[in-house]
C-alpha atoms as a PDB file:
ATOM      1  CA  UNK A   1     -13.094 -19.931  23.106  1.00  0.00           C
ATOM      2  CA  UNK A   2     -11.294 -17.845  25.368  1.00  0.00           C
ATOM      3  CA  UNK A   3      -7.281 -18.602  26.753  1.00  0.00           C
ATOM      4  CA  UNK A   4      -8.451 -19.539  30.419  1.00  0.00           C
ATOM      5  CA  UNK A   5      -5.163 -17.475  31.562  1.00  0.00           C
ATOM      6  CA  UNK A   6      -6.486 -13.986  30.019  1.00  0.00           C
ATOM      7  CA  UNK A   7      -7.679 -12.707  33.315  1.00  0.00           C
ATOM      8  CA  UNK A   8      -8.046  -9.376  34.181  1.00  0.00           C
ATOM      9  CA  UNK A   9      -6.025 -10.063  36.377  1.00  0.00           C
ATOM     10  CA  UNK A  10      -2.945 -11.534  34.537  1.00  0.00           C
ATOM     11  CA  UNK A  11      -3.273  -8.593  31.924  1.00  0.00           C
ATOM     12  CA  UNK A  12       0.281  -5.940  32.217  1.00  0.00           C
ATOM     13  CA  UNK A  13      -1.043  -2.953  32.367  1.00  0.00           C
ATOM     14  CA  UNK A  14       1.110  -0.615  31.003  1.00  0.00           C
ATOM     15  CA  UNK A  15       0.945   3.073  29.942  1.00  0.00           C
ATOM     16  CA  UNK A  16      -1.433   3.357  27.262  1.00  0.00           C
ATOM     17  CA  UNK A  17      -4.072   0.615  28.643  1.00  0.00           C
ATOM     18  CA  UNK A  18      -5.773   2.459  31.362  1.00  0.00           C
ATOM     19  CA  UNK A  19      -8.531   3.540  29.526  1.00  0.00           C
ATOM     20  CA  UNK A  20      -9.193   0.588  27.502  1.00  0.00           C
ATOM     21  CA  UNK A  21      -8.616  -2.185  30.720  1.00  0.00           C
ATOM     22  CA  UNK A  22     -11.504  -0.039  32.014  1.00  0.00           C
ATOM     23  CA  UNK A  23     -13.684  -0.227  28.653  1.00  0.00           C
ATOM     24  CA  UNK A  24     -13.099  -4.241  28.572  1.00  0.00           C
ATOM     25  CA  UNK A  25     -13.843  -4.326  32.650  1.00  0.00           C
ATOM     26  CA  UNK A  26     -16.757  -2.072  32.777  1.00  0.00           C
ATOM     27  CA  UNK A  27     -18.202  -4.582  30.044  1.00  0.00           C
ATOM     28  CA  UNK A  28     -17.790  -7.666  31.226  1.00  0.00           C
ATOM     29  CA  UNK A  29     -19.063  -6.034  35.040  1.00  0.00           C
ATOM     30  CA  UNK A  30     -21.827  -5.228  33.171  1.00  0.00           C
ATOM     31  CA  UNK A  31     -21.213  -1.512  33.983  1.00  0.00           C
ATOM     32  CA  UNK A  32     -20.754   0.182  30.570  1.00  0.00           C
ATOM     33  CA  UNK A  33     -22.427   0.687  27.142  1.00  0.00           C
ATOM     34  CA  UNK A  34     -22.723  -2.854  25.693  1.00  0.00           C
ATOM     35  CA  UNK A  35     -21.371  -1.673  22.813  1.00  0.00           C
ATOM     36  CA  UNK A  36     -17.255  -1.658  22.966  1.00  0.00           C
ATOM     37  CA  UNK A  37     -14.967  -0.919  19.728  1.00  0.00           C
ATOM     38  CA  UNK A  38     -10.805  -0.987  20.593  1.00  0.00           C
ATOM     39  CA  UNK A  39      -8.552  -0.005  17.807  1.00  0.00           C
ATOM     40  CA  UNK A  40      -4.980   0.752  18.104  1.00  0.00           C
ATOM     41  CA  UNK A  41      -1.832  -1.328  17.152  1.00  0.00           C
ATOM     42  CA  UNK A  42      -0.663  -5.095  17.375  1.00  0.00           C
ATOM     43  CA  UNK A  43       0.792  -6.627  20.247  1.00  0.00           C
ATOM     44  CA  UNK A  44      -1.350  -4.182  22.541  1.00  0.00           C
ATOM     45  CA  UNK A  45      -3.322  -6.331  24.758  1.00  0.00           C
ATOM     46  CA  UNK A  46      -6.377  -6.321  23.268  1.00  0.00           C
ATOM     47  CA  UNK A  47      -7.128  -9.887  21.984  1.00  0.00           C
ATOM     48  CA  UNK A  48      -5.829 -10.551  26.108  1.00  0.00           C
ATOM     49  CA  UNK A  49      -8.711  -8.402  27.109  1.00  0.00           C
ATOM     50  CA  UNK A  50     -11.123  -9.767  24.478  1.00  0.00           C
ATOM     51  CA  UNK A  51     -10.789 -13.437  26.368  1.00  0.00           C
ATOM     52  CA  UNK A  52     -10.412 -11.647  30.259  1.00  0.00           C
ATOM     53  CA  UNK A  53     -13.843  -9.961  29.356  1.00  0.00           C
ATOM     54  CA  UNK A  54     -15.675 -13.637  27.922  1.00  0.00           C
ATOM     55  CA  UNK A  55     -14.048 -14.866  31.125  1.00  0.00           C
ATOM     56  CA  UNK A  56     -15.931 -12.552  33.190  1.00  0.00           C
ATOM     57  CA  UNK A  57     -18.672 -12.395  31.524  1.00  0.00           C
ATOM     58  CA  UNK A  58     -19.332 -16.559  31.564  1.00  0.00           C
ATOM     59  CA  UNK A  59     -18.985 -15.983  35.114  1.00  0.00           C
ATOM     60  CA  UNK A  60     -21.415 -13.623  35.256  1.00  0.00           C
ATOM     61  CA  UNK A  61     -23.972 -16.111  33.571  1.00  0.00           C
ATOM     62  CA  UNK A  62     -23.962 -14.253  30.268  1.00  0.00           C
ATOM     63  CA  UNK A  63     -22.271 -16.601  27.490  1.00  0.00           C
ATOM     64  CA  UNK A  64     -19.792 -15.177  25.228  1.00  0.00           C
ATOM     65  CA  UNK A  65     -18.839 -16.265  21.843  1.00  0.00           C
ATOM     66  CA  UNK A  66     -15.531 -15.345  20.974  1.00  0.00           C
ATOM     67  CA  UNK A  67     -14.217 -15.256  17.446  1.00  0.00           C
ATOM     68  CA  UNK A  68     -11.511 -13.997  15.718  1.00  0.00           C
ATOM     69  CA  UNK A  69     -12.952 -12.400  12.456  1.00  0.00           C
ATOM     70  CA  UNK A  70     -11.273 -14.363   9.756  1.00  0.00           C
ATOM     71  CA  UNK A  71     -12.089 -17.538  11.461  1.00  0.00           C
ATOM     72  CA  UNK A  72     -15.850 -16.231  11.902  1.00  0.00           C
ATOM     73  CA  UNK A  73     -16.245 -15.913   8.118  1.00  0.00           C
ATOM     74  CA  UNK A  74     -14.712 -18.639   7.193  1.00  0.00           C
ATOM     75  CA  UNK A  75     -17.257 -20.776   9.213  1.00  0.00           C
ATOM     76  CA  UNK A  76     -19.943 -18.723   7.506  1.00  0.00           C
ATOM     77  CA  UNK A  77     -18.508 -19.584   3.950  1.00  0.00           C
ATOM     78  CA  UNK A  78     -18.649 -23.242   5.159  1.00  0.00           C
ATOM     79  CA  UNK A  79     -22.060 -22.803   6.328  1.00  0.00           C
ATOM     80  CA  UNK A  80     -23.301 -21.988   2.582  1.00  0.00           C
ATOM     81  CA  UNK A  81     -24.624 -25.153   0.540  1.00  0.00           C
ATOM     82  CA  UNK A  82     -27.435 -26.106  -1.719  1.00  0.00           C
ATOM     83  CA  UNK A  83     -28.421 -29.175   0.680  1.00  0.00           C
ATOM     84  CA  UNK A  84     -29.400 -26.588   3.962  1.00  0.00           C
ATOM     85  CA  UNK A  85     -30.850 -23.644   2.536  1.00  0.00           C
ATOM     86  CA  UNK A  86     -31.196 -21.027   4.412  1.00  0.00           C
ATOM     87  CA  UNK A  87     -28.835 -22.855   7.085  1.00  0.00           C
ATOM     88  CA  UNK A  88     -26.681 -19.539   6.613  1.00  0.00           C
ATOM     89  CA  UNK A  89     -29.382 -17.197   7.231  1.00  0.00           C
ATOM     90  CA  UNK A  90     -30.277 -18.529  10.169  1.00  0.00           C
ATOM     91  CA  UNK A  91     -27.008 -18.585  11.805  1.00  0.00           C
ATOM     92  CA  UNK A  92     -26.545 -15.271  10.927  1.00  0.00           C
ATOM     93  CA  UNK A  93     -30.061 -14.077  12.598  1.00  0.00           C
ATOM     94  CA  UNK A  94     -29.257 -16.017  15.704  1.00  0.00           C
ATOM     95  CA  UNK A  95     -26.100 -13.745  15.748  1.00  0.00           C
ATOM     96  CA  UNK A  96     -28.163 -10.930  15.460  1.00  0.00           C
ATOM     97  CA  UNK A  97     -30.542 -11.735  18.477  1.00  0.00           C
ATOM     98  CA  UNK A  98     -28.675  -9.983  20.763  1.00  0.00           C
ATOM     99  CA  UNK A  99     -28.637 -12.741  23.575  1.00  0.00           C
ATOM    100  CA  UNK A 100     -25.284 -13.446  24.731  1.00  0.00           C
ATOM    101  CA  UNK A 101     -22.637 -11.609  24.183  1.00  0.00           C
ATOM    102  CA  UNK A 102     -20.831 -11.647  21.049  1.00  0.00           C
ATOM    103  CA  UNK A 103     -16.586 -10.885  20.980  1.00  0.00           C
ATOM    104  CA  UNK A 104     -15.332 -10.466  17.642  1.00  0.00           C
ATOM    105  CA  UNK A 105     -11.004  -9.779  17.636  1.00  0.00           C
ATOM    106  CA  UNK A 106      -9.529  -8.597  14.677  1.00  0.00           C
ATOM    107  CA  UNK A 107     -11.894  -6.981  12.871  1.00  0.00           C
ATOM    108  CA  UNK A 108     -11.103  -5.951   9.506  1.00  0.00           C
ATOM    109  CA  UNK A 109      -8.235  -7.520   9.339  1.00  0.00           C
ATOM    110  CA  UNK A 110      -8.454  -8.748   5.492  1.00  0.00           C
ATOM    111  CA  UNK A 111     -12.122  -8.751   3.850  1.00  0.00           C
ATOM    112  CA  UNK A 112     -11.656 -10.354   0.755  1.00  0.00           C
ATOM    113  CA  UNK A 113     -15.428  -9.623  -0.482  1.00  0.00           C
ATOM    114  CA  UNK A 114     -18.033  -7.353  -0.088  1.00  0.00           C
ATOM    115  CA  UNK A 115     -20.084 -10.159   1.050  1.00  0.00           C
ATOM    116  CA  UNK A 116     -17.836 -10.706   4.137  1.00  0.00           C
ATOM    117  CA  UNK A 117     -18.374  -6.792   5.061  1.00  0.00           C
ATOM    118  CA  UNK A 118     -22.023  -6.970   4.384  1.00  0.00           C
ATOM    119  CA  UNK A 119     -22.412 -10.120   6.790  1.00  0.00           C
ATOM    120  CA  UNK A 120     -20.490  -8.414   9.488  1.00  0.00           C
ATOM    121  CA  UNK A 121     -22.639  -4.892   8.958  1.00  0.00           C
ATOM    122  CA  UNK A 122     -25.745  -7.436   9.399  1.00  0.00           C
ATOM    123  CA  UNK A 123     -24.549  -8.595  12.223  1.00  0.00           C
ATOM    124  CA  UNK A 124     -23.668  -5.846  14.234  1.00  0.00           C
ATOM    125  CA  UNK A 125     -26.337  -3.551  13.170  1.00  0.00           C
ATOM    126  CA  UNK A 126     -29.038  -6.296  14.273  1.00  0.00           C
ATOM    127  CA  UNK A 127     -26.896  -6.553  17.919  1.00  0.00           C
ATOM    128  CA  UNK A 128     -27.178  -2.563  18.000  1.00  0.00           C
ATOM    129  CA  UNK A 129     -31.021  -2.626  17.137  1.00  0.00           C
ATOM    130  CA  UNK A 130     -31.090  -5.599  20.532  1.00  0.00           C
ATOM    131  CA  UNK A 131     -28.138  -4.000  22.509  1.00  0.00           C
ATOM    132  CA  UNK A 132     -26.702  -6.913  22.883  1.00  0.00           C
ATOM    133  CA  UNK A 133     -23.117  -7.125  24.466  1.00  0.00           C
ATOM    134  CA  UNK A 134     -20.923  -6.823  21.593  1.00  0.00           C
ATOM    135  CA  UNK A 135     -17.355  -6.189  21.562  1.00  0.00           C
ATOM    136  CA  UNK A 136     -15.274  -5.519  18.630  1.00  0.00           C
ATOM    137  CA  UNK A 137     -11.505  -4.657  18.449  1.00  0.00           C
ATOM    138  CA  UNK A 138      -9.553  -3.974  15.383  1.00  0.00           C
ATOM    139  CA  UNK A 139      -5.618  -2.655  14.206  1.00  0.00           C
ATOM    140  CA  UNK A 140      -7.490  -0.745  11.682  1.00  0.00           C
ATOM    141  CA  UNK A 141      -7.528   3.217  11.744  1.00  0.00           C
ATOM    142  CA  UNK A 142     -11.532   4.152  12.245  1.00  0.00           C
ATOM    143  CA  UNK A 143     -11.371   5.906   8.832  1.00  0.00           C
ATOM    144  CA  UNK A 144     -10.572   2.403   7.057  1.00  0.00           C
ATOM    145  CA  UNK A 145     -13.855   0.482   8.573  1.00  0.00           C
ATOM    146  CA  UNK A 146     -17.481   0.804   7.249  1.00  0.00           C
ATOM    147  CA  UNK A 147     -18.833   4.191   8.389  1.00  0.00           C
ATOM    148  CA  UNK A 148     -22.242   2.595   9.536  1.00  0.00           C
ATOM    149  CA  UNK A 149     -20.208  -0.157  12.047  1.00  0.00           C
ATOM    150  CA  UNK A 150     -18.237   2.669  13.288  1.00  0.00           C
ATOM    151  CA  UNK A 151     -21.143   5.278  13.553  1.00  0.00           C
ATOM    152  CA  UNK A 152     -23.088   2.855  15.564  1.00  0.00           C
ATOM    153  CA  UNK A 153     -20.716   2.390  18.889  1.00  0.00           C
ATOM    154  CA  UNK A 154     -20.356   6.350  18.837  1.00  0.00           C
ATOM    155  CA  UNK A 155     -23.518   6.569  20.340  1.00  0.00           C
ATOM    156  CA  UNK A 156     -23.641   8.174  23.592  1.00  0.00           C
ATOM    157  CA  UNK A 157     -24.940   5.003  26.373  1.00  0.00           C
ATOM    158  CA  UNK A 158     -25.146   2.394  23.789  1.00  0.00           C
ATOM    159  CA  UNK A 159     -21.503   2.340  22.359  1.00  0.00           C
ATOM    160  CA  UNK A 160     -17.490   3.186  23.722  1.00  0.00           C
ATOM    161  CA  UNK A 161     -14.850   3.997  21.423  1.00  0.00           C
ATOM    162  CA  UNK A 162     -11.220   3.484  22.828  1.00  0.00           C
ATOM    163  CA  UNK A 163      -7.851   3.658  21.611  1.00  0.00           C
ATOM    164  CA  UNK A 164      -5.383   1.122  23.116  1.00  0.00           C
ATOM    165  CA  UNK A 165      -2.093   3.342  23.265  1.00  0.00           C
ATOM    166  CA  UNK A 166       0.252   0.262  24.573  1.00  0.00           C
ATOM    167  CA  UNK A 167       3.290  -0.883  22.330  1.00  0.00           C
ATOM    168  CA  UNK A 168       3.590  -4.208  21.038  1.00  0.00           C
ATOM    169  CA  UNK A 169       4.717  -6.322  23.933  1.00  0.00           C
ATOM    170  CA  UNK A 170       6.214  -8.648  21.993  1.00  0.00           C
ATOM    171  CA  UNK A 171       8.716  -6.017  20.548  1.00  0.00           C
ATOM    172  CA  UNK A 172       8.865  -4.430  24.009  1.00  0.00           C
ATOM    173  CA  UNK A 173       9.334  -8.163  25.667  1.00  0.00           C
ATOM    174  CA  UNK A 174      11.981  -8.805  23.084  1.00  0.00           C
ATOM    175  CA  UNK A 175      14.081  -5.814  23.506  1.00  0.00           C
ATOM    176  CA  UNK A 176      13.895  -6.021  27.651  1.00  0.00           C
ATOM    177  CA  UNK A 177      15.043  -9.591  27.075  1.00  0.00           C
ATOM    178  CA  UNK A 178      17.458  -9.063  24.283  1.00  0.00           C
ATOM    179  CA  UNK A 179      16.499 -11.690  22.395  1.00  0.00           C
ATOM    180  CA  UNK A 180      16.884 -11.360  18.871  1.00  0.00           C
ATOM    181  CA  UNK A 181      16.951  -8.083  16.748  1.00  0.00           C
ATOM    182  CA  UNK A 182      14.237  -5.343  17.720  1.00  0.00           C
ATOM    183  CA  UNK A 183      14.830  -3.867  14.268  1.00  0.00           C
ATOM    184  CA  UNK A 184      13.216  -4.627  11.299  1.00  0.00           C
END
């Protein structure tokens, strides 16, 4: 679930986040696309706006699930056994029902099968067939994630496309501070 103190309002905006605060807030006001993909580099804010958007949009009386990819798939993997067949299947179709709002931070991160890319493509395709509220964000380039996930928030009044600019804060946070050694 969401960290109760990733508000909108608690979120540093700093140059680089303008445009993507606005993606995340125009979401969760129900204002933009319901389609949202972020990309851009660690430490940028956007796993902050991930939970400030849920936030907002629980209060808005739309519930979000939140999940951080690897976790996701890992619950799917546990999901698959001989004694509930079809248990799998059926999570995965309530996923794709559009209600709610689905959050998914870190996209892409590691896939270690086709099978995890192929669940995820299922997924999100079946949310883009409903239009339901679904948010991903990833440190991937766009050229490194399946073409048909990508293609899909590209289109014009269903998707948004944003590139969150902002430096790691935790490098930036360090070196203001002086704590440790910025270098690597």
């Amino acid at each position: 679930m969401a960290d109760e103190s990733h508000t909108f309002k608690s979120f540093k905006r700093v140059a680089g986040t303008d445009e993507v605060y606005k993606a995340f807030k125009d979401l969760a006001e129900g204002q933009g696309p319901p389609f949202l993909l972020v990309y851009g580099g660690v430490g940028n804010g956007k796993s902050h706006l991930v939970d400030a958007a849920a936030i907002r949009l629980a209060e808005r009386g739309m519930p979000p699930r939140v999940w951080v990819v690897p976790d996701f798939l890992s619950y799917l993997r546990r999901l698959i056994s001989p004694d509930w067949p079809g248990h799998l299947d059926a999570v995965i179709e309530n996923y794709q029902a559009g209600k709610g709002a689905v959050l998914f931070d870190d996209f892409a991160l590691e896939y270690g099968s086709r099978w995890e890319e192929s669940v995820m493509e299922r997924i999100i395709c079946g949310r883009y067939r409903t239009r339901g509220v679904t948010v991903l964000t990833t440190n991937k380039d766009l050229d490194a994630l399946p073409a048909r996930i990508v293609s899909r928030f590209y289109e014009p009044g269903v998707g948004r496309v944003v590139l969150n600019e902002a430096p790691d804060f935790r490098r930036r946070e360090a070196k203001t501070s002086g704590a440790g050694d910025y270098t690597l």
